[in-house]
PDB file of N, CA and C in Angstrom:
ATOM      1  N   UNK A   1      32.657  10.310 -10.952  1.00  0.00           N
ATOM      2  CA  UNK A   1      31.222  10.209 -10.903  1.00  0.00           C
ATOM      3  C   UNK A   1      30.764  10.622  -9.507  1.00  0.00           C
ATOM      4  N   UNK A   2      29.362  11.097  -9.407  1.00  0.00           N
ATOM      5  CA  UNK A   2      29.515  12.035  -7.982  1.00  0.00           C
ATOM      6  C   UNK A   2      28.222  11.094  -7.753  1.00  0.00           C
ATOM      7  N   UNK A   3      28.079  10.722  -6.529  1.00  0.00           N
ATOM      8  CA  UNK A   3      26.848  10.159  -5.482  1.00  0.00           C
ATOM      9  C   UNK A   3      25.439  10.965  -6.151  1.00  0.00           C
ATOM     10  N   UNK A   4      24.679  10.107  -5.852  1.00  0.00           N
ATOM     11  CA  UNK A   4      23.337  10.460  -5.763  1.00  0.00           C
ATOM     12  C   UNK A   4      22.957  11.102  -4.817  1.00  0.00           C
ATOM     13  N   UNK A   5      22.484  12.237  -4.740  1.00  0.00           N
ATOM     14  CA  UNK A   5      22.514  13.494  -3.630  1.00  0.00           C
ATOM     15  C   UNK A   5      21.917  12.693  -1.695  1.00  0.00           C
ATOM     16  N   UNK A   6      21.051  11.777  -2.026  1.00  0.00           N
ATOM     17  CA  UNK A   6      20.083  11.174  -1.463  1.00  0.00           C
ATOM     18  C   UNK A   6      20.847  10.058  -0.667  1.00  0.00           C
ATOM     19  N   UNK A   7      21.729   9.531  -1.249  1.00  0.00           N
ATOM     20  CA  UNK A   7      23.003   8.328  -0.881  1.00  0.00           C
ATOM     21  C   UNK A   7      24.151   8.620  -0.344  1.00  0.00           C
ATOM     22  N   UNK A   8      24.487   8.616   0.779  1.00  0.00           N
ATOM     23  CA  UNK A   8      25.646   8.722   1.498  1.00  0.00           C
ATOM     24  C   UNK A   8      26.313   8.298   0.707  1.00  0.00           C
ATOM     25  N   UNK A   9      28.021   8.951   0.921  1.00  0.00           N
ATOM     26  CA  UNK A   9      29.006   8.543   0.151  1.00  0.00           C
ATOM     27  C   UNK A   9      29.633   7.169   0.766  1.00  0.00           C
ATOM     28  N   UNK A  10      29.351   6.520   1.568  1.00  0.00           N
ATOM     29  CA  UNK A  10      29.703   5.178   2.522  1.00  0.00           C
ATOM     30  C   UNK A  10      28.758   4.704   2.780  1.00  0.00           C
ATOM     31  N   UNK A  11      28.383   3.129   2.595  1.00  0.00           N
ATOM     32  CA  UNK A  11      27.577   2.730   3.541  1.00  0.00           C
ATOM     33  C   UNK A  11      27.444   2.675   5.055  1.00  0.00           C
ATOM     34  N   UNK A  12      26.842   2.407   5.693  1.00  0.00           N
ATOM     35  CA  UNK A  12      26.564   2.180   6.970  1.00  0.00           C
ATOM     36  C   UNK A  12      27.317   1.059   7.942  1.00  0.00           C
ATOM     37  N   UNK A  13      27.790   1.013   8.744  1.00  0.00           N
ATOM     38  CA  UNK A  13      28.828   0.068   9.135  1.00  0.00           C
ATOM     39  C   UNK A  13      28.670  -1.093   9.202  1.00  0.00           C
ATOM     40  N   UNK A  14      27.405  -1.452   8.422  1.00  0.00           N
ATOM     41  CA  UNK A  14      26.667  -3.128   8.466  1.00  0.00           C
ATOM     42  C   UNK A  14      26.781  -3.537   7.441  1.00  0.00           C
ATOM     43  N   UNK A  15      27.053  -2.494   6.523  1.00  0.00           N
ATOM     44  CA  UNK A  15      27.212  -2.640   4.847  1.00  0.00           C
ATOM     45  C   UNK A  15      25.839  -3.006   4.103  1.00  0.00           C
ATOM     46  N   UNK A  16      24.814  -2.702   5.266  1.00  0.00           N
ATOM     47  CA  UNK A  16      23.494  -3.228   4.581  1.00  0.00           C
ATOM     48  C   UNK A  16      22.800  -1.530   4.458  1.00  0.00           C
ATOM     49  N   UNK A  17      21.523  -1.720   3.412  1.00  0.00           N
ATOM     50  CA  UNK A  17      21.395  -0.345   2.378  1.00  0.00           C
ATOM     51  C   UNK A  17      19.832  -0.688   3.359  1.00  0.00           C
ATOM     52  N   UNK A  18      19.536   0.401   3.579  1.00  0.00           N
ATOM     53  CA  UNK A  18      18.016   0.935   4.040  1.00  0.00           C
ATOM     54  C   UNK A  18      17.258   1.379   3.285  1.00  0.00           C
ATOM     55  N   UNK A  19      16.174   1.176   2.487  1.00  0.00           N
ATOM     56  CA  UNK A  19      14.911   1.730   1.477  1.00  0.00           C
ATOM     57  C   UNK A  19      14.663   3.375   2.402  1.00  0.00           C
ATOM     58  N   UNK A  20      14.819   4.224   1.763  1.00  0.00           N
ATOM     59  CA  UNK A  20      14.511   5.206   2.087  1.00  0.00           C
ATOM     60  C   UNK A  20      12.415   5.370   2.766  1.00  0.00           C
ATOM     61  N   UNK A  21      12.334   6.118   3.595  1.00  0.00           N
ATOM     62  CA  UNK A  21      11.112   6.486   3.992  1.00  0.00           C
ATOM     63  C   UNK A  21       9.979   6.710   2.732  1.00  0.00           C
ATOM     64  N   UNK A  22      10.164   7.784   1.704  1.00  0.00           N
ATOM     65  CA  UNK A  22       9.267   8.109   0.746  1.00  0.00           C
ATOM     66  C   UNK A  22       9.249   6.884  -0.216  1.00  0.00           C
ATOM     67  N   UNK A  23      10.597   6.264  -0.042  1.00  0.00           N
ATOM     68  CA  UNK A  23      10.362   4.824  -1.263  1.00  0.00           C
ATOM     69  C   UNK A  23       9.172   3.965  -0.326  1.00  0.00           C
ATOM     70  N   UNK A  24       9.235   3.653   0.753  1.00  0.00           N
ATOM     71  CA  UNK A  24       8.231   2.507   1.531  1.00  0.00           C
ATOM     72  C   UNK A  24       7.230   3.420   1.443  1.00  0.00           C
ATOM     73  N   UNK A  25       6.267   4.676   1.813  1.00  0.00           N
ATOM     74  CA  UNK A  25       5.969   5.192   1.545  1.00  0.00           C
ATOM     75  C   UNK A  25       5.135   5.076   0.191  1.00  0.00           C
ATOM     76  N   UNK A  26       5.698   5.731  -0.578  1.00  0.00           N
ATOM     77  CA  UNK A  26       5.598   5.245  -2.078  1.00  0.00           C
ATOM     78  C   UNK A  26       4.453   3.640  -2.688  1.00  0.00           C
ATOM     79  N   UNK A  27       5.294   3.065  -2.194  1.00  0.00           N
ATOM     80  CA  UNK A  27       5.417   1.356  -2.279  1.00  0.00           C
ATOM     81  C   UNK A  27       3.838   1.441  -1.532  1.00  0.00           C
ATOM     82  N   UNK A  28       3.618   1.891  -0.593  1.00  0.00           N
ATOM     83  CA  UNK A  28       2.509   1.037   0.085  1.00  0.00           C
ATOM     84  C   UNK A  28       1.485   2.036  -0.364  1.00  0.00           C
ATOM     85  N   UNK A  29       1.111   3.348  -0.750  1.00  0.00           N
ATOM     86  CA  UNK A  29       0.299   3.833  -1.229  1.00  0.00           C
ATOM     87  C   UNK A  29       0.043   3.236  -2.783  1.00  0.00           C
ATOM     88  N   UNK A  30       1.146   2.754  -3.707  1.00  0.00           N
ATOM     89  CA  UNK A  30       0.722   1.524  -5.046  1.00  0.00           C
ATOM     90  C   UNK A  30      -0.292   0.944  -4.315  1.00  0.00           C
ATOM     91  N   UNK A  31      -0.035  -0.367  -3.786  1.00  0.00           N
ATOM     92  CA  UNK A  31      -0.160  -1.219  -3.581  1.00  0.00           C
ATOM     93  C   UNK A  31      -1.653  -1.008  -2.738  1.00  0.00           C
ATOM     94  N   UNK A  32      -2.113   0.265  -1.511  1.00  0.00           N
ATOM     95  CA  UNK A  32      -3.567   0.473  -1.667  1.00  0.00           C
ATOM     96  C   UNK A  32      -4.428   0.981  -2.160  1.00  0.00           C
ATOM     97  N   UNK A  33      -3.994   1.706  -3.740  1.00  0.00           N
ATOM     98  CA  UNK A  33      -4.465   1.875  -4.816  1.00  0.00           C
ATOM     99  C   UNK A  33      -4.341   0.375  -5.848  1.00  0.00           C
ATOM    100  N   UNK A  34      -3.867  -0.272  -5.654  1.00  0.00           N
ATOM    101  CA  UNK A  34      -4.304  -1.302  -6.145  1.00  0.00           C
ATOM    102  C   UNK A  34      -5.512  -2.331  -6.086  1.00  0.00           C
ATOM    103  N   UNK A  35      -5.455  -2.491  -4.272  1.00  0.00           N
ATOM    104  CA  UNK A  35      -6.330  -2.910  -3.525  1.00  0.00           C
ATOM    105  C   UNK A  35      -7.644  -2.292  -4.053  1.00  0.00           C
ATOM    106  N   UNK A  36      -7.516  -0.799  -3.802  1.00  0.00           N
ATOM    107  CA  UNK A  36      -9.112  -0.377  -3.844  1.00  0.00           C
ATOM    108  C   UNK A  36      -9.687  -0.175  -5.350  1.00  0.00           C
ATOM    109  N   UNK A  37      -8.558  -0.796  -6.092  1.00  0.00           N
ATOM    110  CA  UNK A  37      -8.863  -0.715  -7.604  1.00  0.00           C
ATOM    111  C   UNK A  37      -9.107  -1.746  -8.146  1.00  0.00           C
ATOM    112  N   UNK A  38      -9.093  -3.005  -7.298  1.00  0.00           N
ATOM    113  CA  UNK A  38      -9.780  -4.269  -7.450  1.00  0.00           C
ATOM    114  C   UNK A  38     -11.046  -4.916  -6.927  1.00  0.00           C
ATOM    115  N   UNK A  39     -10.913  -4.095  -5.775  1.00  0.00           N
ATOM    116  CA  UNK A  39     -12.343  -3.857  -5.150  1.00  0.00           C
ATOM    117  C   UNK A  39     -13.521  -3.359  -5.973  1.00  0.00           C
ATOM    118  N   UNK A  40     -13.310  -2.451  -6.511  1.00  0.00           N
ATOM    119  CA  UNK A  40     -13.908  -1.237  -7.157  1.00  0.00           C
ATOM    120  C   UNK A  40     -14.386  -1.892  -8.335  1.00  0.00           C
ATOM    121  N   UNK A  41     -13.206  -3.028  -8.994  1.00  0.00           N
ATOM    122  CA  UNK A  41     -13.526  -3.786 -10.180  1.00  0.00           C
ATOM    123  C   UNK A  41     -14.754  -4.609  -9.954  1.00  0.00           C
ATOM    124  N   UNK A  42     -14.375  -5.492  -8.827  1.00  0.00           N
ATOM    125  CA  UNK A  42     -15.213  -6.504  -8.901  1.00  0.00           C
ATOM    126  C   UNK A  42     -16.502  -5.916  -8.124  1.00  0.00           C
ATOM    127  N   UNK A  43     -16.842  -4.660  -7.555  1.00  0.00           N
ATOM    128  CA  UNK A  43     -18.151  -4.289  -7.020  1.00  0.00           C
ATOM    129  C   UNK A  43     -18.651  -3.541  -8.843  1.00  0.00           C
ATOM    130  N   UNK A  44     -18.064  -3.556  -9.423  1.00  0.00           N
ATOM    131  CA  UNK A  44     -18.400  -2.968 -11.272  1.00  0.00           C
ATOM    132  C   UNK A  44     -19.220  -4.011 -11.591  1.00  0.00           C
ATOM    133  N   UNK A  45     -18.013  -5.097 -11.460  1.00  0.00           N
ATOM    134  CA  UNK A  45     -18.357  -6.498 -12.514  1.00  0.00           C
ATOM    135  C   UNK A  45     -20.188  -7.026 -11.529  1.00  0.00           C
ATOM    136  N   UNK A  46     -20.155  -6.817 -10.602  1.00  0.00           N
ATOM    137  CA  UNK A  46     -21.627  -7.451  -9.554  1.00  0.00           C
ATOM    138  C   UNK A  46     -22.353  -6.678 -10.406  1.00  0.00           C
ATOM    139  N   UNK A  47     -22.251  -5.274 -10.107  1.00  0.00           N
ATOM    140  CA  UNK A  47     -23.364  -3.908 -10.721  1.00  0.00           C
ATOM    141  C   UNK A  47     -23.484  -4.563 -12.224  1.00  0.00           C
ATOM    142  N   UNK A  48     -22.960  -4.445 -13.028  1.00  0.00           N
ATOM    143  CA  UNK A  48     -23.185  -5.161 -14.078  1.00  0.00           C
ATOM    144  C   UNK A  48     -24.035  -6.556 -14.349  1.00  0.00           C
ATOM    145  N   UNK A  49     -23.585  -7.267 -13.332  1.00  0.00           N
ATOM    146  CA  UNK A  49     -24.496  -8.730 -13.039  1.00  0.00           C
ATOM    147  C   UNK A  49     -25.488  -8.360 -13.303  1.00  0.00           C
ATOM    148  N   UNK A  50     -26.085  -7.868 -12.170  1.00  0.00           N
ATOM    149  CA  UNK A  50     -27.536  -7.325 -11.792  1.00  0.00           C
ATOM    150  C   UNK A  50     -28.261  -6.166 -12.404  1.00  0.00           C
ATOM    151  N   UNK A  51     -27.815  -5.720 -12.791  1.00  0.00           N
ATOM    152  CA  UNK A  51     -28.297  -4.955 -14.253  1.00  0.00           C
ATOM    153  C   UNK A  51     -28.467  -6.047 -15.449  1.00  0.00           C
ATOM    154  N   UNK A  52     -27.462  -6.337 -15.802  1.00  0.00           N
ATOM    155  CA  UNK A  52     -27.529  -7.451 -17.193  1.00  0.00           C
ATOM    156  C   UNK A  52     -28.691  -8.203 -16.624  1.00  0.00           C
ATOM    157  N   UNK A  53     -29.101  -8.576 -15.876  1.00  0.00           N
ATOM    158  CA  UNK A  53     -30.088  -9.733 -15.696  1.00  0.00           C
ATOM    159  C   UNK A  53     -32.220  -8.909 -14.921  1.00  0.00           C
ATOM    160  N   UNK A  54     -31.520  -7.212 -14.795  1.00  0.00           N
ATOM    161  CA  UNK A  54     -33.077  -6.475 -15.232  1.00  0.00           C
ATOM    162  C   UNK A  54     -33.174  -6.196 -16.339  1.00  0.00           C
ATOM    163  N   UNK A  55     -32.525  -5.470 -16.835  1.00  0.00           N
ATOM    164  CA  UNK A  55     -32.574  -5.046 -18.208  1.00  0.00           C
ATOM    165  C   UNK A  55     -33.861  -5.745 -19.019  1.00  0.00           C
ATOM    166  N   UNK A  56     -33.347  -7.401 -19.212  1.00  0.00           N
ATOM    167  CA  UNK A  56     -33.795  -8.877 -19.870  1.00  0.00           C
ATOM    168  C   UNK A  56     -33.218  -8.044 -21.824  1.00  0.00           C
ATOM    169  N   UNK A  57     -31.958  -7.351 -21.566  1.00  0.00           N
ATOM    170  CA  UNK A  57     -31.247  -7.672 -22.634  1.00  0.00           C
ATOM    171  C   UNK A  57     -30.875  -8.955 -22.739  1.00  0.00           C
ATOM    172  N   UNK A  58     -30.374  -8.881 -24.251  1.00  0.00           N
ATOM    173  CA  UNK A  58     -29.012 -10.019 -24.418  1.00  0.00           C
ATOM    174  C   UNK A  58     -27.959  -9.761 -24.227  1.00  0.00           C
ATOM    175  N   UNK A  59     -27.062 -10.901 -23.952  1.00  0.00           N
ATOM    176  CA  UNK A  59     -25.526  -9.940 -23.748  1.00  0.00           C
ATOM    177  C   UNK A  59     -25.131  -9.239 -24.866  1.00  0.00           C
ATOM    178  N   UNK A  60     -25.810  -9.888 -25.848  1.00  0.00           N
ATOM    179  CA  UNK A  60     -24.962  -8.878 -26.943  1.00  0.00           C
ATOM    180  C   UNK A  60     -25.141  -7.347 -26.639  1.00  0.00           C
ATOM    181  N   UNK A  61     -26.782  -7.062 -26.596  1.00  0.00           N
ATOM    182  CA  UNK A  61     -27.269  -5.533 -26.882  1.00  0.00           C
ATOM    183  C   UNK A  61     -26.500  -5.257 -25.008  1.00  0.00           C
ATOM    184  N   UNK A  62     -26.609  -5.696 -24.644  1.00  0.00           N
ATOM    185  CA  UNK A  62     -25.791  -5.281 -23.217  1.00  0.00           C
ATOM    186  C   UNK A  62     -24.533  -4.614 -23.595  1.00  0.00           C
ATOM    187  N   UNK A  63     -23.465  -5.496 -24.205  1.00  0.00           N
ATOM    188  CA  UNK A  63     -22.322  -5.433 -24.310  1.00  0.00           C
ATOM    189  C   UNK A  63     -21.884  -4.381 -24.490  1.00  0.00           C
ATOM    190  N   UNK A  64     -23.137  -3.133 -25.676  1.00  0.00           N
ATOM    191  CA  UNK A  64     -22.920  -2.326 -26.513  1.00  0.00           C
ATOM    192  C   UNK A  64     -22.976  -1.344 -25.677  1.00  0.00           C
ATOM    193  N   UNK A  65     -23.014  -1.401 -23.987  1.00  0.00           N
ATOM    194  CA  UNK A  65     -23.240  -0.248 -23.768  1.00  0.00           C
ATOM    195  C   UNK A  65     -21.818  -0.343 -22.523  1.00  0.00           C
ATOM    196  N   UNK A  66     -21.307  -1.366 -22.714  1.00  0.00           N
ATOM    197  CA  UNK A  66     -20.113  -1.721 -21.440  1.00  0.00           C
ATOM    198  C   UNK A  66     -18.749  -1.683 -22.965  1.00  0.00           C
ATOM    199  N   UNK A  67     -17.370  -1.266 -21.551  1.00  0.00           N
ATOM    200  CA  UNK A  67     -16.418  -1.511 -22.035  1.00  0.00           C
ATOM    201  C   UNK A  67     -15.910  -2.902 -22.724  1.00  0.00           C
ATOM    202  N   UNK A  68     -16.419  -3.587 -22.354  1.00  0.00           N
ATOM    203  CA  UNK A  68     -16.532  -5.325 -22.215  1.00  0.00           C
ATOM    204  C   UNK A  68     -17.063  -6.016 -23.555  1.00  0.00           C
ATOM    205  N   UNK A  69     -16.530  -7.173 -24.226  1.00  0.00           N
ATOM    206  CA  UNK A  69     -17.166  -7.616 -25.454  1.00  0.00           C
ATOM    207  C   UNK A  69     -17.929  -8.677 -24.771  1.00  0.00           C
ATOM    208  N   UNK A  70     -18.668  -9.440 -25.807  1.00  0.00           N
ATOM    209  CA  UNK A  70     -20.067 -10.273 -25.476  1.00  0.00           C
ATOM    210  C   UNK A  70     -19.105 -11.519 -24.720  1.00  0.00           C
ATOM    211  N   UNK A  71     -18.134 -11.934 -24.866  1.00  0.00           N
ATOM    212  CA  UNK A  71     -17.768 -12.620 -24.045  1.00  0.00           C
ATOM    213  C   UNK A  71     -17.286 -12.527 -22.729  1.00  0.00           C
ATOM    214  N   UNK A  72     -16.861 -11.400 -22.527  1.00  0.00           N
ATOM    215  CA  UNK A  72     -16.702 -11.452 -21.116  1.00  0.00           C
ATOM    216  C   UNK A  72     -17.836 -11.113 -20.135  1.00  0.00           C
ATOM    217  N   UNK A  73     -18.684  -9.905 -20.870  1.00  0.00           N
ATOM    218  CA  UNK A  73     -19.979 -10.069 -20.388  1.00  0.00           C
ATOM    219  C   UNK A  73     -20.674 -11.516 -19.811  1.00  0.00           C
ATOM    220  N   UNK A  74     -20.455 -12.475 -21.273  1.00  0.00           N
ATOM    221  CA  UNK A  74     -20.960 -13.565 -20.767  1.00  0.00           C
ATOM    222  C   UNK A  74     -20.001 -14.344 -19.360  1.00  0.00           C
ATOM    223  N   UNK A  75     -18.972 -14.489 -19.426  1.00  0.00           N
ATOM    224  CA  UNK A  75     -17.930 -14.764 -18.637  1.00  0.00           C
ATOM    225  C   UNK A  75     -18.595 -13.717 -17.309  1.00  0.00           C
ATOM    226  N   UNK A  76     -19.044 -12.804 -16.938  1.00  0.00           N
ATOM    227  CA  UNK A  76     -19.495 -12.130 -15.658  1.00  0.00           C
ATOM    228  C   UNK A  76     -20.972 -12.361 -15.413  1.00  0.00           C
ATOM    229  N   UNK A  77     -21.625 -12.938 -16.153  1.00  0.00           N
ATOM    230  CA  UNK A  77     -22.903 -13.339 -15.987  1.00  0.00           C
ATOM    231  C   UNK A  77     -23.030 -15.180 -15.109  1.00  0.00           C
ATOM    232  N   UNK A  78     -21.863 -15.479 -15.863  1.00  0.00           N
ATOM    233  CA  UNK A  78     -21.793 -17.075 -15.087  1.00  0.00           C
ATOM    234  C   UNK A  78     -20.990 -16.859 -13.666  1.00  0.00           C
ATOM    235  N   UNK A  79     -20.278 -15.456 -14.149  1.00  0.00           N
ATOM    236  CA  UNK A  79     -19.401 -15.930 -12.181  1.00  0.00           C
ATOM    237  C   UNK A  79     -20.367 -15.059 -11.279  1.00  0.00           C
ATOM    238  N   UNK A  80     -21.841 -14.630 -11.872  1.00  0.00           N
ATOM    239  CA  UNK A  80     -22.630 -13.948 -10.528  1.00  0.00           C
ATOM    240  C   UNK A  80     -24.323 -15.020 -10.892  1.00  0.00           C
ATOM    241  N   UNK A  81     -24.431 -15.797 -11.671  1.00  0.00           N
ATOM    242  CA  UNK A  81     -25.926 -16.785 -11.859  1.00  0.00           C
ATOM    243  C   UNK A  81     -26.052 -16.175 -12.492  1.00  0.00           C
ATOM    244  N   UNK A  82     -25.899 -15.066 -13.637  1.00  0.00           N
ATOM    245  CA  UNK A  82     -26.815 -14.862 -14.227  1.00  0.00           C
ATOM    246  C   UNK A  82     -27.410 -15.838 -15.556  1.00  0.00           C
ATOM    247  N   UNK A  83     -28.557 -16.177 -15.557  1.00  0.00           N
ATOM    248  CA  UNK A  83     -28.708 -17.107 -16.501  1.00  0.00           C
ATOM    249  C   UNK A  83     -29.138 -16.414 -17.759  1.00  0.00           C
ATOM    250  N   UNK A  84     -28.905 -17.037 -18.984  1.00  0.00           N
ATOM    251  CA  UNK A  84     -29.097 -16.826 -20.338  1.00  0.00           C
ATOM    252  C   UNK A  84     -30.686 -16.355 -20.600  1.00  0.00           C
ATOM    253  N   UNK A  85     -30.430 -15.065 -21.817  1.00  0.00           N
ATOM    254  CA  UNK A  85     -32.299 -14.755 -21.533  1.00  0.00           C
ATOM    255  C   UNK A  85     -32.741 -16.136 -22.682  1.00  0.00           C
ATOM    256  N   UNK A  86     -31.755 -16.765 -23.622  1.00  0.00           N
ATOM    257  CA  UNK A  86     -32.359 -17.488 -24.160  1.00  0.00           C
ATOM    258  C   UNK A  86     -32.403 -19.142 -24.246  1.00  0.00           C
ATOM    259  N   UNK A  87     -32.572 -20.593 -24.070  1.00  0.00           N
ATOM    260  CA  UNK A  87     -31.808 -21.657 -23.695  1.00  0.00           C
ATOM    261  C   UNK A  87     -30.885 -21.930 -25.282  1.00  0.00           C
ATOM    262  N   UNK A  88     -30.139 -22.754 -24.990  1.00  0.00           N
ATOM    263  CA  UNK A  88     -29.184 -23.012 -25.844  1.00  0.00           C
ATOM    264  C   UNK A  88     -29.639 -24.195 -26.925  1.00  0.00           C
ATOM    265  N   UNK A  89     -29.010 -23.164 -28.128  1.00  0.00           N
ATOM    266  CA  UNK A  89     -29.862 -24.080 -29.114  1.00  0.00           C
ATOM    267  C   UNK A  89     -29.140 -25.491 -29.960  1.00  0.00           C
ATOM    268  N   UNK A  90     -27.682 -25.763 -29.149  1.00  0.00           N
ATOM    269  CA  UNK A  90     -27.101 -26.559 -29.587  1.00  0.00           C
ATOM    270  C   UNK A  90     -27.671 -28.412 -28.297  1.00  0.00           C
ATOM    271  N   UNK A  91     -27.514 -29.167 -29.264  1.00  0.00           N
ATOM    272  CA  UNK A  91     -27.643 -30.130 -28.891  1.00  0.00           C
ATOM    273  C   UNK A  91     -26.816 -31.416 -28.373  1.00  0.00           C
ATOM    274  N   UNK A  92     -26.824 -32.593 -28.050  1.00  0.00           N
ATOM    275  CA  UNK A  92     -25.995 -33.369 -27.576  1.00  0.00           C
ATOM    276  C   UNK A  92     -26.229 -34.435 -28.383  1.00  0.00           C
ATOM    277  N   UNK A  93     -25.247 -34.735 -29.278  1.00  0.00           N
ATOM    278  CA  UNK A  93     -25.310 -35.940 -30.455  1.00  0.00           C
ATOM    279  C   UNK A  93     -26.142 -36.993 -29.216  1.00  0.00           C
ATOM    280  N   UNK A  94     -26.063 -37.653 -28.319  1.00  0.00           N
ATOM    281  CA  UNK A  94     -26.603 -38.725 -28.311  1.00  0.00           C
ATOM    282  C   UNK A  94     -28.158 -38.865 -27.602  1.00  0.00           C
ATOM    283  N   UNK A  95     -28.470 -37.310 -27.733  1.00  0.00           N
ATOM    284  CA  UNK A  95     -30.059 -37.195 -27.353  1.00  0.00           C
ATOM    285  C   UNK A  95     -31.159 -36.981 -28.771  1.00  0.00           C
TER     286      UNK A  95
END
């Protein structure tokens, strides 16, 4: 079986293995495409907030125009205030 062109045929006299340059490399350009792809999410999910709450849709008719179903819509409306265009029509047995 013949070496991987890239891998010395011996290790190093420490017997310990070094991550090549383009692998770290590699690794840390993921990882700030990750970053700026979570960023990016949650400056979406705000824009959305604040739209959903000019509009004075409902989440539903909102929903229809986002990747997102009426629940998570609703789920991004509570983690930025947005409040409900309508109050809730369920009640509390002891009122």
């Amino acid at each position: 079986m013949t070496a991987h062109p890239n891998t010395p045929d011996k290790p190093d006299a420490s017997g310990e293995w070094e991550p090549p340059q383009r692998m770290l490399d590699a690794e840390k350009a993921m990882n700030d495409a990750a970053k700026e792809a979570e960023r990016l999410r949650h400056e979406y999910r705000k824009v959305l907030a604040e739209e959903l709450e000019a509009s004075g849709l409902s989440m539903y008719r909102f929903q229809e125009h986002t990747p997102y179903t009426e629940q998570t819509i609703n789920g991004i409306a509570k983690e930025y205030g947005v409040k409900p265009k309508r109050k809730p029509t369920v009640r509390s047995i002891k009122s």
